[in-house]
PDB file of N, CA and C in Angstrom:
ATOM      1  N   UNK A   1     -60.783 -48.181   3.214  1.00  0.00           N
ATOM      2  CA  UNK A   1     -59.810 -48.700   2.266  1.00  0.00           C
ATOM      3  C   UNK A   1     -59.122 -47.562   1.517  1.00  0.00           C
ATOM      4  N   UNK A   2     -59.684 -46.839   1.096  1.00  0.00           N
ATOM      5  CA  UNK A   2     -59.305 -45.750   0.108  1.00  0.00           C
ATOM      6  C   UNK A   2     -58.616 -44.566   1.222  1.00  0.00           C
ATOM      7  N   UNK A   3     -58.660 -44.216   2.640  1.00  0.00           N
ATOM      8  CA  UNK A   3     -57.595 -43.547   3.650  1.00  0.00           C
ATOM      9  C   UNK A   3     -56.530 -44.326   3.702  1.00  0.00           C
ATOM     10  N   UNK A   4     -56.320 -45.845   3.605  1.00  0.00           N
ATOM     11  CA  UNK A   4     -55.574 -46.742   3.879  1.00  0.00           C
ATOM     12  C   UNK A   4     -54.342 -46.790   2.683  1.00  0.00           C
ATOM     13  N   UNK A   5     -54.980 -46.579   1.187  1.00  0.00           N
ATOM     14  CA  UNK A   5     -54.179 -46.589   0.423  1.00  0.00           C
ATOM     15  C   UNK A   5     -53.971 -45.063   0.006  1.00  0.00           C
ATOM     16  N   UNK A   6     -54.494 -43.931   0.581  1.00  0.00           N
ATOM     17  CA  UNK A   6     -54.088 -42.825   0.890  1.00  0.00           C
ATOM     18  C   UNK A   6     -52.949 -42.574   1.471  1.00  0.00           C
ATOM     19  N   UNK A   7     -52.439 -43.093   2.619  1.00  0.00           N
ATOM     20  CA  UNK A   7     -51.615 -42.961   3.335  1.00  0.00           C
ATOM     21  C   UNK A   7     -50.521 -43.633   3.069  1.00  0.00           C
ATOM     22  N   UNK A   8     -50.627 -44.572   2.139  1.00  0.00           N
ATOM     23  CA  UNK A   8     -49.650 -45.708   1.640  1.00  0.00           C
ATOM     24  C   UNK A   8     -48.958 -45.117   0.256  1.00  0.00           C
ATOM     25  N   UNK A   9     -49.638 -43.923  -0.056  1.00  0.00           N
ATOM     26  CA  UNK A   9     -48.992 -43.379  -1.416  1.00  0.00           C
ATOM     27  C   UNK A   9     -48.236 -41.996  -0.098  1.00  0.00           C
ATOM     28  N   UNK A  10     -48.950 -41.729   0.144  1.00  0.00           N
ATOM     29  CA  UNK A  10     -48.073 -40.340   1.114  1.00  0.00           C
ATOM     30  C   UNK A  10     -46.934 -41.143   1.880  1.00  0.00           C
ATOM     31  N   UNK A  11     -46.858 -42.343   2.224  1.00  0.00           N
ATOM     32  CA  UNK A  11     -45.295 -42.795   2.354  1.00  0.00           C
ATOM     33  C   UNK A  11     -44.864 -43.250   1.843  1.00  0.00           C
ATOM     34  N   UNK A  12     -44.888 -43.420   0.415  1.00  0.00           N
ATOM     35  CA  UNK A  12     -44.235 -44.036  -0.680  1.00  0.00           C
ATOM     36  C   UNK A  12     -43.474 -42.353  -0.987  1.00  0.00           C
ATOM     37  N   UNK A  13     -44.379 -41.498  -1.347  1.00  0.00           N
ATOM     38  CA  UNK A  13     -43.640 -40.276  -1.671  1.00  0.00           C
ATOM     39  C   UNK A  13     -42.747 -39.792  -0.859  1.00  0.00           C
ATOM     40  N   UNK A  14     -43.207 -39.747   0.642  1.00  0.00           N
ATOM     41  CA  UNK A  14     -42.208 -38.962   1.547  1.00  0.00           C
ATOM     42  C   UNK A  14     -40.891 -39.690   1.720  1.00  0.00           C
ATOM     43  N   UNK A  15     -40.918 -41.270   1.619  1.00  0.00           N
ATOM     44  CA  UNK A  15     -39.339 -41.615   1.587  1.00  0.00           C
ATOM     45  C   UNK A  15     -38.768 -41.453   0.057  1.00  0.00           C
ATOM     46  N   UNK A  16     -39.364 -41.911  -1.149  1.00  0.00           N
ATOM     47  CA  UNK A  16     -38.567 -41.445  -1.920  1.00  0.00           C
ATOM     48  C   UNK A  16     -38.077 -40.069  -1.881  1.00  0.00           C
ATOM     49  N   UNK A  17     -38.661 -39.199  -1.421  1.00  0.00           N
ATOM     50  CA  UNK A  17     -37.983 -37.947  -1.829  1.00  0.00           C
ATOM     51  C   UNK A  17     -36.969 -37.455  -0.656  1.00  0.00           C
ATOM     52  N   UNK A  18     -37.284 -38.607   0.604  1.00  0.00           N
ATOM     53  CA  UNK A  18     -35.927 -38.722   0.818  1.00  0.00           C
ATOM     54  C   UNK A  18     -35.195 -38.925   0.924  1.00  0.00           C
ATOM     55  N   UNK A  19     -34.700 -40.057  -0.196  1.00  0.00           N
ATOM     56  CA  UNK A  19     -33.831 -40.643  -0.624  1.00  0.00           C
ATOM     57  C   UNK A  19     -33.656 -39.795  -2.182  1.00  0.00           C
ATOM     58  N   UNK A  20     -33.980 -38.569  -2.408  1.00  0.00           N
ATOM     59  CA  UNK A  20     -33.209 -38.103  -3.723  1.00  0.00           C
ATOM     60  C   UNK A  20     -32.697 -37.071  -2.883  1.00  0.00           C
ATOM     61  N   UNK A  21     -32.943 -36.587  -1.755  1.00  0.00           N
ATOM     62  CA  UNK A  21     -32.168 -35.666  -0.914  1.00  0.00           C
ATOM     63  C   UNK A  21     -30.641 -36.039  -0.266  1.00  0.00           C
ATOM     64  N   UNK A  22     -31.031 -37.248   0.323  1.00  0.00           N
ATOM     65  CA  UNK A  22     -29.767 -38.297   0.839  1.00  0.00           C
ATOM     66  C   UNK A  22     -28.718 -37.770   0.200  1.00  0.00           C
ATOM     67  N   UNK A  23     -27.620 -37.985   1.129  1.00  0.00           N
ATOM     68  CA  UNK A  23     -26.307 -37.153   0.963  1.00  0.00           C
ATOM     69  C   UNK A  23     -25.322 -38.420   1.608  1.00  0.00           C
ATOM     70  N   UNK A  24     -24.652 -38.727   0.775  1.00  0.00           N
ATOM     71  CA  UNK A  24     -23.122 -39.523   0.864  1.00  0.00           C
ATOM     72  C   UNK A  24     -22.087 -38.913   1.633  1.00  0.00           C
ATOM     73  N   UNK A  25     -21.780 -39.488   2.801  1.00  0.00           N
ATOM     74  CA  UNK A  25     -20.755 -39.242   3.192  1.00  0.00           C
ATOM     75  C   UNK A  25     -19.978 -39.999   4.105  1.00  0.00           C
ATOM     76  N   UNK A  26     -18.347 -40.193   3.990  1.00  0.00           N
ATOM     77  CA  UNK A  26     -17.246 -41.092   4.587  1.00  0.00           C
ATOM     78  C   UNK A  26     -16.179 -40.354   5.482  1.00  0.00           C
ATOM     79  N   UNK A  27     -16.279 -41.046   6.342  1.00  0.00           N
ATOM     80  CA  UNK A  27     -15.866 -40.989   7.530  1.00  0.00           C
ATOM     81  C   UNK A  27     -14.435 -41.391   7.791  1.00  0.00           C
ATOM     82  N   UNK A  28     -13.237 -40.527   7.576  1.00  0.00           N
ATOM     83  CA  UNK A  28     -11.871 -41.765   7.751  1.00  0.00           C
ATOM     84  C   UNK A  28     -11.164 -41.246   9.175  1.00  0.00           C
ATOM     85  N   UNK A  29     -10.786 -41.740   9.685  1.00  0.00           N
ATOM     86  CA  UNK A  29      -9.919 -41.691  10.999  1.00  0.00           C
ATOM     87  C   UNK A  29      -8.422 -42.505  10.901  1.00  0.00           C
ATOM     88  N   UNK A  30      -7.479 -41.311  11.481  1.00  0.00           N
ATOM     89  CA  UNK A  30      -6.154 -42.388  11.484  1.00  0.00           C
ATOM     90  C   UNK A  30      -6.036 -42.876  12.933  1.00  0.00           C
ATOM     91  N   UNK A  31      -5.270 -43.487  13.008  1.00  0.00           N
ATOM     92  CA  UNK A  31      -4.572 -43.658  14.742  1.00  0.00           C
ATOM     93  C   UNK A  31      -3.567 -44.276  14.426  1.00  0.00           C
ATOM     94  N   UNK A  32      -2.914 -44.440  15.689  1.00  0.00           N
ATOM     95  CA  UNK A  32      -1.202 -45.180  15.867  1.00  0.00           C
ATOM     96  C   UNK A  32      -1.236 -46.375  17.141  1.00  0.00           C
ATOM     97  N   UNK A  33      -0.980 -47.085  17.114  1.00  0.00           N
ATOM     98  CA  UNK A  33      -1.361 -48.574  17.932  1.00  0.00           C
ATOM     99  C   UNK A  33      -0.043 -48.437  18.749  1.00  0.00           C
ATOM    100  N   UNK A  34       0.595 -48.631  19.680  1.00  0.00           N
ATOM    101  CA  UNK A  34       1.470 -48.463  20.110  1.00  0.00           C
ATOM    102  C   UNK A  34       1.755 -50.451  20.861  1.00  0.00           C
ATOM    103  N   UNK A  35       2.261 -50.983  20.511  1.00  0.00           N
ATOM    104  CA  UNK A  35       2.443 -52.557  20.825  1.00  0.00           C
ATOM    105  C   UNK A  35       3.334 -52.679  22.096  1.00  0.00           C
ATOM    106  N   UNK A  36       2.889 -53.079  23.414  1.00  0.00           N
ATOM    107  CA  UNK A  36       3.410 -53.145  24.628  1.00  0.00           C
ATOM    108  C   UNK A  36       3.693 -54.606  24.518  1.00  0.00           C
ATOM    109  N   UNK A  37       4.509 -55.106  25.740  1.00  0.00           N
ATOM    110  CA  UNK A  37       5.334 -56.179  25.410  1.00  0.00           C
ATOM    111  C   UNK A  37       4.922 -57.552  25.736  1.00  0.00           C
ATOM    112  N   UNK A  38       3.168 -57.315  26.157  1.00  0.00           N
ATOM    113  CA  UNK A  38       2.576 -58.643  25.672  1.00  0.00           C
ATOM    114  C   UNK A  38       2.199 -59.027  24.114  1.00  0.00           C
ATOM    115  N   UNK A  39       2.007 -57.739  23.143  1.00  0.00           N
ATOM    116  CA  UNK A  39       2.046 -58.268  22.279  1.00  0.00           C
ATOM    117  C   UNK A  39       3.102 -58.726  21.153  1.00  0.00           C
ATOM    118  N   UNK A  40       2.533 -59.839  20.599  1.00  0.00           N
ATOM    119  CA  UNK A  40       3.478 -60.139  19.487  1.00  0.00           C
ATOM    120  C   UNK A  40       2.707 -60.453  18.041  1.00  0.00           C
ATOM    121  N   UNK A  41       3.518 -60.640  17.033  1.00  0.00           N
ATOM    122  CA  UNK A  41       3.635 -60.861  15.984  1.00  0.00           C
ATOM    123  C   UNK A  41       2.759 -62.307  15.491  1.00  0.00           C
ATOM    124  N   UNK A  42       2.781 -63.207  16.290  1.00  0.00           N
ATOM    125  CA  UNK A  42       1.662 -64.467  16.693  1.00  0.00           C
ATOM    126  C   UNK A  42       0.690 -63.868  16.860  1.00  0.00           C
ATOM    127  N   UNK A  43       0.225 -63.195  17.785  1.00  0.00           N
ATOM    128  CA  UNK A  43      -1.268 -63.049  18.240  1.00  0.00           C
ATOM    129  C   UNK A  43      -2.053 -62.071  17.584  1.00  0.00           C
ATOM    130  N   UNK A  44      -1.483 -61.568  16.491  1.00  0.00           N
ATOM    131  CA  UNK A  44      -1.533 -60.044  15.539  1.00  0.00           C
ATOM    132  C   UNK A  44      -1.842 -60.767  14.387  1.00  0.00           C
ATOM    133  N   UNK A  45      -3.526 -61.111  13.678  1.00  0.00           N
ATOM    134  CA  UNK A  45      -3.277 -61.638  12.581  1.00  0.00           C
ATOM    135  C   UNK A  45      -4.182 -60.794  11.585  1.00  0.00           C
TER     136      UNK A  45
END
């Protein structure tokens, strides 16, 4: 019991600390759609 809740505090610690390490970051991408002459303005919602 007492290895069991040993090991249950050693992964309580190892993810919090890595989650105060965790790093934010966003991703943006452009592009350009080029509309061939099946599409239309109907099927585009």
């Amino acid at each position: 019991m007492k290895k069991c809740l040993a090991y249950s505090v050693s992964l309580v610690f190892l993810v919090s600390a890595s989650l105060v390490f965790a790093e934010i970051k966003s991703l943006i991408k452009e592009y350009t759609y080029q509309a061939g002459e099946l599409d239309s303005k109907a099927g585009i919602r």
